[in-house]
N, C-alpha and C. Protein backbone atom coordinates (compact mmCIF):
# COMPACT_ATOMS: atom_id res chain seq x y z
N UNK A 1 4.32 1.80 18.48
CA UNK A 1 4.43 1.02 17.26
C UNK A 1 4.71 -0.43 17.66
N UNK A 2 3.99 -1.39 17.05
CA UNK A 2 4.44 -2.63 17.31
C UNK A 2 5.71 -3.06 16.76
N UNK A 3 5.75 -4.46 17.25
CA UNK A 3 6.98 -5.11 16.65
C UNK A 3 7.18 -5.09 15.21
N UNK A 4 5.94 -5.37 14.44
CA UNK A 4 5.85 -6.34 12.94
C UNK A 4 5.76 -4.73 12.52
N UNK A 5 5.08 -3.40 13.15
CA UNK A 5 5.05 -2.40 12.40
C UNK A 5 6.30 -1.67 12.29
N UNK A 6 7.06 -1.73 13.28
CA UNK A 6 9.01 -1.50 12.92
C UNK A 6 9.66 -1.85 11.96
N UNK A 7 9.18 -3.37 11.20
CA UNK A 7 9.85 -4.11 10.87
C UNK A 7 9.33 -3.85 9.10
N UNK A 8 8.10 -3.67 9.14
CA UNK A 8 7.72 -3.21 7.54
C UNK A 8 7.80 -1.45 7.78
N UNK A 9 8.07 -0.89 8.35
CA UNK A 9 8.50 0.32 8.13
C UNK A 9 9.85 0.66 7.65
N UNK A 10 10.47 0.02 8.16
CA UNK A 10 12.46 -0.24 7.90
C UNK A 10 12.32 -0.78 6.46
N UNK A 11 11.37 -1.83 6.40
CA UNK A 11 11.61 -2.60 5.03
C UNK A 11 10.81 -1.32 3.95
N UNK A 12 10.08 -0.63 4.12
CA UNK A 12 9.14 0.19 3.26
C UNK A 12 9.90 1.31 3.00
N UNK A 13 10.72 2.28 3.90
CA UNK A 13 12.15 2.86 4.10
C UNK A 13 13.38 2.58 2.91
N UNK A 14 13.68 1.23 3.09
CA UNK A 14 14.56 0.66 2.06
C UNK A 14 14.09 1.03 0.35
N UNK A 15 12.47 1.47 0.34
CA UNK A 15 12.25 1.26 -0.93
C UNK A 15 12.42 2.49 -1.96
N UNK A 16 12.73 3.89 -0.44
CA UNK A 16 12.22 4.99 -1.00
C UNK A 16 13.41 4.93 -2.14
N UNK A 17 13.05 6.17 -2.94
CA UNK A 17 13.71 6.34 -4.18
C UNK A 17 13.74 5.52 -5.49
N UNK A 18 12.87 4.01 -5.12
CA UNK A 18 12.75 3.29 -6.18
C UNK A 18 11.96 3.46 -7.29
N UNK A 19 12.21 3.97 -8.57
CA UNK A 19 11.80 4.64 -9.44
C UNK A 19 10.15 4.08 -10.27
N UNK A 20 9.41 4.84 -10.53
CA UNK A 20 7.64 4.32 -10.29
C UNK A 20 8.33 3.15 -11.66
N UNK A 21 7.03 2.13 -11.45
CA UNK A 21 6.80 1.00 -12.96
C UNK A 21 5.59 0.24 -12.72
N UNK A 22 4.72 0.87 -13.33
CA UNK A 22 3.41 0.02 -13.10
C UNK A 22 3.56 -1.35 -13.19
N UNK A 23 2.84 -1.79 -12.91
CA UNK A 23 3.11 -3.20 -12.18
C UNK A 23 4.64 -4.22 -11.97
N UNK A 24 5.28 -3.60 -11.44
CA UNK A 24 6.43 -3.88 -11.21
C UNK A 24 6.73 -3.87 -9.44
N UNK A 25 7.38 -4.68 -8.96
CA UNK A 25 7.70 -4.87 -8.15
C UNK A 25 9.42 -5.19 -7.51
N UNK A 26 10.29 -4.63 -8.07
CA UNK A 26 11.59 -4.92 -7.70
C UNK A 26 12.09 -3.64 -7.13
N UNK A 27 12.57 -3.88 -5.92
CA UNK A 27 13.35 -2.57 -4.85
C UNK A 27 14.58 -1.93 -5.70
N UNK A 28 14.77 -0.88 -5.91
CA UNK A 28 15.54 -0.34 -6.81
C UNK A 28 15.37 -0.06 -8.10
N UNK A 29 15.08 -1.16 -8.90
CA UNK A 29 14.62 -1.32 -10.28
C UNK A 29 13.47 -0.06 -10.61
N UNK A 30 12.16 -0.95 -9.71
CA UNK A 30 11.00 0.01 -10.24
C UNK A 30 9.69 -0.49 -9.10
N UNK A 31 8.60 0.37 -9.13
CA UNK A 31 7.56 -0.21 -8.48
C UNK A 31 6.46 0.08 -8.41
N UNK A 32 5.39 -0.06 -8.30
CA UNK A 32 3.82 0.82 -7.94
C UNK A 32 3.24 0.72 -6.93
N UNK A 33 2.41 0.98 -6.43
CA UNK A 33 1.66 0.85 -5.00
C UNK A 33 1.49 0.03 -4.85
N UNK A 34 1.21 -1.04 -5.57
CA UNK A 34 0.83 -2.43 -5.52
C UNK A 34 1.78 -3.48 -5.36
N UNK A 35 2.82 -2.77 -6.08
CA UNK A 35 4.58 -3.58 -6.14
C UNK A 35 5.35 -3.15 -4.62
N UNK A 36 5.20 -1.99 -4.42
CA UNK A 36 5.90 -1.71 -2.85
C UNK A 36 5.30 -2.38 -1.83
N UNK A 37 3.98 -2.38 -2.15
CA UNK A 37 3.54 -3.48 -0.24
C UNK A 37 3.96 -4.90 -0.76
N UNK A 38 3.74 -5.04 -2.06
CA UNK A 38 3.95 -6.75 -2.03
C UNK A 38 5.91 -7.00 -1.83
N UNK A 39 6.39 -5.99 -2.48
CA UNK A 39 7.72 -6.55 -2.03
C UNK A 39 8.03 -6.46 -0.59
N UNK A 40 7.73 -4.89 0.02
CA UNK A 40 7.78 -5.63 1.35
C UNK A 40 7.14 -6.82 2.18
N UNK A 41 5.84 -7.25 1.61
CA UNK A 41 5.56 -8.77 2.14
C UNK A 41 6.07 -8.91 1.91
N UNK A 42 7.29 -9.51 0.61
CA UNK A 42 8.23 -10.34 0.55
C UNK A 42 9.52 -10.56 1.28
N UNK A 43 9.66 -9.28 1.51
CA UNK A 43 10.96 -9.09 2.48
C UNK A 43 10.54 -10.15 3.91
N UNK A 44 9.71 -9.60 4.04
CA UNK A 44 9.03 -9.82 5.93
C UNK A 44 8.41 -12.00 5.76
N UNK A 45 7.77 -12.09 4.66
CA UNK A 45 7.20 -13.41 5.10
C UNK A 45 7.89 -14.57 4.00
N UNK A 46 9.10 -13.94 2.61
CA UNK A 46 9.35 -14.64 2.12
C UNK A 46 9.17 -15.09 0.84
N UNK A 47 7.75 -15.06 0.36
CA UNK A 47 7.03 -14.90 -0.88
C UNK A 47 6.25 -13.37 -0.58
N UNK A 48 6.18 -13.52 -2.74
CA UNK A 48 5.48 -12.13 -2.93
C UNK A 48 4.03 -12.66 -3.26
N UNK A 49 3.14 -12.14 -2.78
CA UNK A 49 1.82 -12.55 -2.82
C UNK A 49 1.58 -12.33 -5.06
N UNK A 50 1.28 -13.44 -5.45
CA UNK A 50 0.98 -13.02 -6.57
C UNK A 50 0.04 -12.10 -7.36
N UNK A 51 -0.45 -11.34 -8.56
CA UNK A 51 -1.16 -10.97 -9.02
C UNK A 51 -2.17 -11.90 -10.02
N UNK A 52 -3.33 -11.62 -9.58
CA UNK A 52 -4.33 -13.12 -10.50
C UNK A 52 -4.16 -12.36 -11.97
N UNK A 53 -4.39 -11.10 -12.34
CA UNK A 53 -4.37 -11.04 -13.44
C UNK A 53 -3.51 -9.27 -13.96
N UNK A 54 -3.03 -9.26 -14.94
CA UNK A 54 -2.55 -8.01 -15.45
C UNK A 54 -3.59 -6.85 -14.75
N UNK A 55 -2.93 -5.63 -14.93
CA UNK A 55 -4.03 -4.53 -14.86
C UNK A 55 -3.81 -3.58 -15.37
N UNK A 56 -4.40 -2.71 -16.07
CA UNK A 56 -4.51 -1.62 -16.75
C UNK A 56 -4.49 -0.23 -15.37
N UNK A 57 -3.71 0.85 -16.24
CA UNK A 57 -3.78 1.85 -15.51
C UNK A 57 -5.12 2.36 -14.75
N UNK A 58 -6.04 1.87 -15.27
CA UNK A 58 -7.47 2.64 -15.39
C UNK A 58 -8.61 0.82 -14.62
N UNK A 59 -7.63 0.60 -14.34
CA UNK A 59 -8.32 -0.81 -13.90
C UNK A 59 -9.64 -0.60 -12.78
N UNK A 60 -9.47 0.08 -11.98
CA UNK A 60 -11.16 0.93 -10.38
C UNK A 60 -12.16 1.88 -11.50
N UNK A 61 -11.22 2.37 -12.59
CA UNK A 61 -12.94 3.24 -13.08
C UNK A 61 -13.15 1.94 -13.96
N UNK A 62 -12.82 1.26 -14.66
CA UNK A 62 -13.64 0.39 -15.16
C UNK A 62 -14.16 -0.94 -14.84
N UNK A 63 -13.71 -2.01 -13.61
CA UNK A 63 -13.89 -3.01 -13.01
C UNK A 63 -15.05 -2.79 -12.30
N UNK A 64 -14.98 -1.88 -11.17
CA UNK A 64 -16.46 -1.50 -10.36
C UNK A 64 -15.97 -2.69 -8.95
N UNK A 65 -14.68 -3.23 -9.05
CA UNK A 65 -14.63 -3.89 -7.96
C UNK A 65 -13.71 -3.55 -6.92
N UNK A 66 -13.82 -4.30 -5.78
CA UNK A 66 -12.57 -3.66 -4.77
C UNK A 66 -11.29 -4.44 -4.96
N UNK A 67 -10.53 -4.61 -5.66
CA UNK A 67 -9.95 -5.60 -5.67
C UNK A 67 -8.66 -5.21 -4.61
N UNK A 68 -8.09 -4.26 -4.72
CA UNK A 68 -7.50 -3.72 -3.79
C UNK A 68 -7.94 -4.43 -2.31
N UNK A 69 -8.86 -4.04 -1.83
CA UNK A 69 -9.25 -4.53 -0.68
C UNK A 69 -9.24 -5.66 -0.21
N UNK A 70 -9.80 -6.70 -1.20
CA UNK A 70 -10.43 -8.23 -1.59
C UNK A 70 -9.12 -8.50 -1.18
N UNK A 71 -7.69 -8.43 -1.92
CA UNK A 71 -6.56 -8.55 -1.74
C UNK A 71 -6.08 -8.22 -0.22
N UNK A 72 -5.85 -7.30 0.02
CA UNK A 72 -5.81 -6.81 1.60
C UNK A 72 -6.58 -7.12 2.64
N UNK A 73 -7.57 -7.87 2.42
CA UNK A 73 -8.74 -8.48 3.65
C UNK A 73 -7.84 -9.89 3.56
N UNK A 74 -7.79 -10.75 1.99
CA UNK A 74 -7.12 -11.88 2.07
C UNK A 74 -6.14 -12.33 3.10
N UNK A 75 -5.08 -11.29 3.10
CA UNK A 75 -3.77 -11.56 3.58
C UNK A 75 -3.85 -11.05 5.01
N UNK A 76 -4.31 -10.13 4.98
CA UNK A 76 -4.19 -9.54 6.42
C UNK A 76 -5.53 -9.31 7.38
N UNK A 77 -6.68 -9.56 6.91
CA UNK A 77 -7.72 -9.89 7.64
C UNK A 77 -8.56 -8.55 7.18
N UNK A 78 -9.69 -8.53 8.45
CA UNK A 78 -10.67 -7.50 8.08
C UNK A 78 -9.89 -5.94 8.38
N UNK A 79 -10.60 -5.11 7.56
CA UNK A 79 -10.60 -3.95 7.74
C UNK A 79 -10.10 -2.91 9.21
N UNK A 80 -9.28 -2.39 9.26
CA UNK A 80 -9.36 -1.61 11.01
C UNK A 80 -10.15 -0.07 10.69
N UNK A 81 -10.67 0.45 12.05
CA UNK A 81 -11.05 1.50 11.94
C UNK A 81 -9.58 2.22 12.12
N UNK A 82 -9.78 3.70 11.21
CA UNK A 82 -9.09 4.65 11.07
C UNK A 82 -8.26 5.15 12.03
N UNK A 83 -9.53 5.17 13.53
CA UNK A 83 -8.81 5.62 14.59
C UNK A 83 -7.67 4.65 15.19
N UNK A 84 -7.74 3.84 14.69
CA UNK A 84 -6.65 2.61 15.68
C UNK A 84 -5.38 1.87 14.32
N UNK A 85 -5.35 3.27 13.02
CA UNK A 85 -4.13 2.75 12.42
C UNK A 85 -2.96 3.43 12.97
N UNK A 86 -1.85 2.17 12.90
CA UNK A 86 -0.82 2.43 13.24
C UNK A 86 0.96 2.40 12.35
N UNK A 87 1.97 3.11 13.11
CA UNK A 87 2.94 2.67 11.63
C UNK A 87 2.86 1.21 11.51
N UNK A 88 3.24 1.23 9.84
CA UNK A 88 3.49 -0.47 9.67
C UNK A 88 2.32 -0.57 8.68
N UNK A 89 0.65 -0.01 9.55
CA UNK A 89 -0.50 -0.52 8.43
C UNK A 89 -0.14 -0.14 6.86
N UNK A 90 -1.29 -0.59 6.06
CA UNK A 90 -1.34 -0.96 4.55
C UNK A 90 -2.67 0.51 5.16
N UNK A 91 -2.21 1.31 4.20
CA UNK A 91 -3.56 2.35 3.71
C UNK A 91 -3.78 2.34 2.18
N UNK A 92 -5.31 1.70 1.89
CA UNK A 92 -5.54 1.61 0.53
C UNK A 92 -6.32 3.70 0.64
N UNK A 93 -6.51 4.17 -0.53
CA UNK A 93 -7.30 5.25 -1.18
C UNK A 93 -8.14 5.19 -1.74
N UNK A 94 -9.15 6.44 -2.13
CA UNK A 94 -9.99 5.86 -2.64
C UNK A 94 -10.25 7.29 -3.63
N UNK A 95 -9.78 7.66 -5.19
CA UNK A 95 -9.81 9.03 -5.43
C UNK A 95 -11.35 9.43 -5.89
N UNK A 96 -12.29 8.52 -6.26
CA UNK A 96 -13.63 9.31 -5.79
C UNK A 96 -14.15 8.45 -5.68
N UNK A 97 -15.64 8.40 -4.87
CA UNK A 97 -16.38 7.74 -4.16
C UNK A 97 -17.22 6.76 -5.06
N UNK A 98 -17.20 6.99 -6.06
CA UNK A 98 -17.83 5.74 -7.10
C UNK A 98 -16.94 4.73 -7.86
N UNK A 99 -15.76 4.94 -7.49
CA UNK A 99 -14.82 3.95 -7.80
C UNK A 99 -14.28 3.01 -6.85
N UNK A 100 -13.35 2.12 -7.04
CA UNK A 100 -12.97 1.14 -6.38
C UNK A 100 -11.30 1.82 -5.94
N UNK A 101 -10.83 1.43 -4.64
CA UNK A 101 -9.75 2.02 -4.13
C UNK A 101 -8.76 1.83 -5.33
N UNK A 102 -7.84 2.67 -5.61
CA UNK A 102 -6.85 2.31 -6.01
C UNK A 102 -5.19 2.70 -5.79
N UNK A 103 -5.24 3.24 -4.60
CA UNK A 103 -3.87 3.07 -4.36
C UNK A 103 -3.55 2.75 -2.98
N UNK A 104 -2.41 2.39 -2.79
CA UNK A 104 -2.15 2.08 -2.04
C UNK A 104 -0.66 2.84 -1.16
N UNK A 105 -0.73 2.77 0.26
CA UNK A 105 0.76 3.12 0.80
C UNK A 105 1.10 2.28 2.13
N UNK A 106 2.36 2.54 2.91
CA UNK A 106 1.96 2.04 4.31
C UNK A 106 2.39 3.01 5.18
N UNK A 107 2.09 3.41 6.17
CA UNK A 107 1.85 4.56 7.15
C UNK A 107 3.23 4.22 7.79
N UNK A 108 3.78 5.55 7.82
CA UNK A 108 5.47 5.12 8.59
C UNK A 108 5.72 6.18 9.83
N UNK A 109 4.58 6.83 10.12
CA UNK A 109 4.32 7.60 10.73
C UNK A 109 2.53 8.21 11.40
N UNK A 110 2.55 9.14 12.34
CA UNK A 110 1.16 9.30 12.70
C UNK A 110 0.65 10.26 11.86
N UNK A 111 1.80 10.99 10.37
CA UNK A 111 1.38 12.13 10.03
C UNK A 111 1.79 11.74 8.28
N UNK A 112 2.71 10.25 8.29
CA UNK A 112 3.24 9.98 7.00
C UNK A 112 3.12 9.00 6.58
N UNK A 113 3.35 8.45 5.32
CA UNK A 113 3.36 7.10 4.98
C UNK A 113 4.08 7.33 3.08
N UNK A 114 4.03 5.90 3.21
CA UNK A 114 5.48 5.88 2.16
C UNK A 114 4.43 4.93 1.12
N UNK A 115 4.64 5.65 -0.46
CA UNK A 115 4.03 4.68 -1.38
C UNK A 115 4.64 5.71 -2.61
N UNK A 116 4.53 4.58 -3.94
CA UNK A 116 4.82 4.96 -5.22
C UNK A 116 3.99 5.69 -5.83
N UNK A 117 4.98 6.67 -6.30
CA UNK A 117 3.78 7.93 -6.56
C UNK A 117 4.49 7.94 -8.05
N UNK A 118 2.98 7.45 -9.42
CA UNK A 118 3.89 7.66 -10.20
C UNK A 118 4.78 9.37 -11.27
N UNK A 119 4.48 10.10 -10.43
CA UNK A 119 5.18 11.43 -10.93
C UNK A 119 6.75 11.42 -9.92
N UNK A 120 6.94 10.36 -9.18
CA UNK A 120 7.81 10.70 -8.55
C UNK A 120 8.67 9.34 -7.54
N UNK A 121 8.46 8.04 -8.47
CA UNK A 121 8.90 7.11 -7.60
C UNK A 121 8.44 6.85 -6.10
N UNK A 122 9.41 6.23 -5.66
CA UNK A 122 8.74 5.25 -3.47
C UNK A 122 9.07 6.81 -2.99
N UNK A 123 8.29 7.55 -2.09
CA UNK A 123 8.26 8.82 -1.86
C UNK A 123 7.55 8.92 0.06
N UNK A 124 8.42 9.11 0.79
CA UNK A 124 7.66 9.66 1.94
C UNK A 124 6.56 10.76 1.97
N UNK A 125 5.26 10.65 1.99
CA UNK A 125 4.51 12.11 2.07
C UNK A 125 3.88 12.05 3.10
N UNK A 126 3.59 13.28 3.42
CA UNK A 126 2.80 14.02 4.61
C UNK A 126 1.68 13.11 4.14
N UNK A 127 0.62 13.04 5.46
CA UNK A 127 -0.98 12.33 5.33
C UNK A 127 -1.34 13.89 5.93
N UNK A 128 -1.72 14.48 4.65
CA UNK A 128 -2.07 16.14 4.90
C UNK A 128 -3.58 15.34 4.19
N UNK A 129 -4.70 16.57 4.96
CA UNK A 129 -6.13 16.13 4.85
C UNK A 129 -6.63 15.81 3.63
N UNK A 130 -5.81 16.25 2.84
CA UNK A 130 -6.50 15.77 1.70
C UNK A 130 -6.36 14.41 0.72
N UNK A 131 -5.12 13.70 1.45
CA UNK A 131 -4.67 12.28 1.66
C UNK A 131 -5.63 11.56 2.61
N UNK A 132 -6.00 12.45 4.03
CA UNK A 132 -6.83 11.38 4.74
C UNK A 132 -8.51 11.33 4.34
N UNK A 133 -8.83 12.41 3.60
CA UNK A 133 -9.90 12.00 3.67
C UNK A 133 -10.41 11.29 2.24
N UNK A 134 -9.16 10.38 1.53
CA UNK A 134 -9.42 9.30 0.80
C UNK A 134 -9.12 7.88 1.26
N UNK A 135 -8.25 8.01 2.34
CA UNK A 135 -8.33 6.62 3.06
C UNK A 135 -9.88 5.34 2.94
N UNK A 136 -9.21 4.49 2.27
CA UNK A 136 -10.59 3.64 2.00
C UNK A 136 -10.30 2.42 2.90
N UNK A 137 -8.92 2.11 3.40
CA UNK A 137 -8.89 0.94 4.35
C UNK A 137 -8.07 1.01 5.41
N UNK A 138 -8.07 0.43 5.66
CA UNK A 138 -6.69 0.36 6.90
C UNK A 138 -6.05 -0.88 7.10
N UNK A 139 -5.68 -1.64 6.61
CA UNK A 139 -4.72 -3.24 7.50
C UNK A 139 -3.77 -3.22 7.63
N UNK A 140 -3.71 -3.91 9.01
CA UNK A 140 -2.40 -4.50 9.61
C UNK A 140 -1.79 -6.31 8.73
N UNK A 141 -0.11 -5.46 8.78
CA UNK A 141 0.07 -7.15 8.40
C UNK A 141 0.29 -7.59 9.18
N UNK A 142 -0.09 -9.62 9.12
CA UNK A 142 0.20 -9.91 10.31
C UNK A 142 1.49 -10.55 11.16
N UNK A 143 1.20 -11.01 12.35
CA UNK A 143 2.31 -10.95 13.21
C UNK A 143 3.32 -12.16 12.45
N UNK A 144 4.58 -11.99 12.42
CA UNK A 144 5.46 -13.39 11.43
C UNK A 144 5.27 -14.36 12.72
C-alpha cells in the first residue's frame, strides 16, 4: 500500500458508521458515495471538491452520462486497470451496463472497500464477485 493509500484509508475508516444522506457530505452527520470520497478529499487536500449541480436519486438511468467518472478522471487522472488497484483507490460501479456508473467506494483492502450504502450508512463490505464484476473505474488519488 502506498503512502497517500494509508492515509485515505484511515481517513475513509473514520467515516464508518456515518449514517446514509443523499447528497450530503458531513462525517458523522450523514453521507452518500459521493459525500464519503469527497469528504475524505477534504480531510487529505483541504477543500471538498464541489458539486456542479443537485442530483436526483435516479440521476445514471436518466442523464446517459458518466458523470461519476468525468469527476474522478478530473481530480485524479485517467482511469487504472483493475489489475493494478490498490488500498486507498476510488472504485466507481456500474449496476447495469446501459447506464452510467453510479456508485461509488474506496478499496481498504485486496478483498474490501468502504462506501455508503444507503440501507445501511459508511459500511466496510467484502468485494465478493458480485461487487467486482460492476467495477466501472478504478482511481488513485493523488500524491499531497
Amino acid at each position: 500500500m502506498t503512502g497517500i493509500g494509508l492515509r485515505v484509508v484511515a481517513e475513509a475508516e473514520k467515516w464508518i458508521g456515518t449514517p446514509y444522506r443523499h447528497q450530503a457530505a458531513e462525517i458523522g452527520v450523514g453521507c452518500d458515495c459521493l459525500g464519503l470520497v469527497r469528504g475524505v478529499w477534504g480531510a487529505l487536500y483541504g477543500t471538498v471538491p464541489g458539486i456542479e449541480t443537485p442530483y436526483a436519486a435516479d440521476w445514471a438511468e436518466r442523464s446517459g452520462t458518466e458523470r461519476l467518472a468525468e469527476a474522478a478522471a478530473r481530480y485524479c487522472g485517467p482511469p487504472l486497470p483493475e489489475d493494478q488497484m490498490m488500498p486507498g483507490d476510488i472504485l466507481l460501479f456500474r449496476w447495469r451496463s446501459q447506464f452510467a456508473a453510479k456508485h461509488a467506494g474506496i478499496l481498504s483492502g485486496p478483498d474490501h472497500f468502504i462506501h455508503a450504502y444507503e440501507q445501511a450508512g459508511v459500511i466496510r463490505s467484502p468485494l465478493v464477485p458480485s461487487w467486482r464484476r460492476r467495477i466501472a473505474g478504478v482511481y488513485r488519488f493523488p500524491a499531497l
